[in-house]
Protein backbone atom coordinates (compact mmCIF):
# COMPACT_ATOMS: atom_id res chain seq x y z
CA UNK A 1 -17.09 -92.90 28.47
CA UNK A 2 -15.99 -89.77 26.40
CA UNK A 3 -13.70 -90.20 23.36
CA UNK A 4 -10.59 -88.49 24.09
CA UNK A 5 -10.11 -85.06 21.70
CA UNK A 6 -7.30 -85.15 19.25
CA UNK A 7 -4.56 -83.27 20.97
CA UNK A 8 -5.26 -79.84 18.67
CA UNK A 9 -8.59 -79.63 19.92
CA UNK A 10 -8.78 -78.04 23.30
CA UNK A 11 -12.36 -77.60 25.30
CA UNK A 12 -11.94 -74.02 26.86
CA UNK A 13 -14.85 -74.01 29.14
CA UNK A 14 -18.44 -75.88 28.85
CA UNK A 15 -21.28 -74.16 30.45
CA UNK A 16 -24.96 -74.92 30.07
CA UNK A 17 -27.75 -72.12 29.75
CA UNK A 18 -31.60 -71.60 28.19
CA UNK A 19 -33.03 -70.43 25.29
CA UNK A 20 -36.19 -69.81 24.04
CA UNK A 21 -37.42 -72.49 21.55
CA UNK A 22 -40.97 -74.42 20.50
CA UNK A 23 -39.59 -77.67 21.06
CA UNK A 24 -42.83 -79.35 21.96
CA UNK A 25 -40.03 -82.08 23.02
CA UNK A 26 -39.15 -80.33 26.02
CA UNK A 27 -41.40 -79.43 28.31
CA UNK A 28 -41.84 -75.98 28.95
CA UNK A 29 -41.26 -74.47 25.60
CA UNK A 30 -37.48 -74.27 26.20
CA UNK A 31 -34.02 -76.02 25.49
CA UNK A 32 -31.35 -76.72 27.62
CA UNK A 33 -28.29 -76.01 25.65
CA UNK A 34 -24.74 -77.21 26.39
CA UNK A 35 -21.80 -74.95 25.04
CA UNK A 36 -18.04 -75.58 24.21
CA UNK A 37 -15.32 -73.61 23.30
CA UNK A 38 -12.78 -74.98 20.95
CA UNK A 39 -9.00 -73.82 20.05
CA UNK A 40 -8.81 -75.03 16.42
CA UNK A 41 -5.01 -75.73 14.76
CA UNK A 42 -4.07 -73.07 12.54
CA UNK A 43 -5.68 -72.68 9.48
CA UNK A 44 -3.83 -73.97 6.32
CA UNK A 45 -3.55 -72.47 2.70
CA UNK A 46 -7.37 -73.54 0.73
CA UNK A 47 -6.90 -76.83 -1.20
CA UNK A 48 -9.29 -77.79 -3.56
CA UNK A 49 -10.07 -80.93 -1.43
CA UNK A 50 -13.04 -80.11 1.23
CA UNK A 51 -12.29 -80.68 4.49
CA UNK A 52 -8.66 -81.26 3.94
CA UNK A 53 -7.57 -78.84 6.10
CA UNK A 54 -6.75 -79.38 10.34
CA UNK A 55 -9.09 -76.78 10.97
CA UNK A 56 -11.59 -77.87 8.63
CA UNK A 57 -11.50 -81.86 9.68
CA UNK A 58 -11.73 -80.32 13.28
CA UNK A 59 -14.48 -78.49 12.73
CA UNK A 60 -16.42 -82.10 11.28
CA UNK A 61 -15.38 -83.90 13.91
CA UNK A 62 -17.65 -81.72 16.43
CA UNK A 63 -20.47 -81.50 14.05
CA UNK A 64 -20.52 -85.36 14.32
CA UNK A 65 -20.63 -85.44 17.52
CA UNK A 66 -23.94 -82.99 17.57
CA UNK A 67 -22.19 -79.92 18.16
CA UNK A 68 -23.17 -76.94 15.86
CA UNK A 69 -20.52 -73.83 15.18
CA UNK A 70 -22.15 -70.64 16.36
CA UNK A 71 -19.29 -68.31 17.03
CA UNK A 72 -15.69 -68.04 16.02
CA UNK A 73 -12.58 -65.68 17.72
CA UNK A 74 -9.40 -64.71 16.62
CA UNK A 75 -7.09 -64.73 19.68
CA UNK A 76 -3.89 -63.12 19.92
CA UNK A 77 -1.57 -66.28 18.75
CA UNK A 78 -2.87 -66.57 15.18
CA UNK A 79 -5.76 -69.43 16.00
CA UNK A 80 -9.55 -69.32 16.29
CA UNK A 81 -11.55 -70.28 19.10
CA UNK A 82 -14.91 -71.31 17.99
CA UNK A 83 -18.02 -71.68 20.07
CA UNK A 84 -20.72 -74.82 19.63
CA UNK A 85 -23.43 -75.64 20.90
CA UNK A 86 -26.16 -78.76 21.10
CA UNK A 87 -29.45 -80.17 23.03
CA UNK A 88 -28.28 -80.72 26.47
CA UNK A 89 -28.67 -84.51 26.76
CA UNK A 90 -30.56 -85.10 29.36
């Protein structure tokens, strides 16, 4: 069972695709990928503090999950959508 996302966090799509890797893990010479898109709360002033932020704690809570940042977008409300990806699990 999935941990429910905090209710800023919102997956926009998931989608699965291939790319080119030496993985001698997988067979084949490729990994499966998985991809997410996530709406991140708006961004805050900078605090000294790291990962004080929404946004910031937001972002950390994907990367511990395995998800890696490899894409942000402003959209027209103010926010960022930001892409991950990780393995596919298999």
């Amino acid at each position: 069972m999935q941990s429910e996302k905090p209710p800023y966090l919102r997956a926009v799509t998931t989608d699965l695709g291939r790319h080119p890797s030496t993985n001698p893990d997988h067979e084949g010479g490729s990994t499966m990928w998985e991809y997410l898109i996530v709406e991140l709360p708006s961004f805050a002033p900078p605090t000294h503090a790291p990962g004080a932020s929404a946004a910031a704690q937001a972002l950390n809570e994907e990367g511990e999950r395995g998800w890696e940042a490899v894409g942000m977008t402003p959209l027209a409300d103010g926010r960022v959508a930001v892409l991950f990806k990780r393995p596919r699990r298999q």
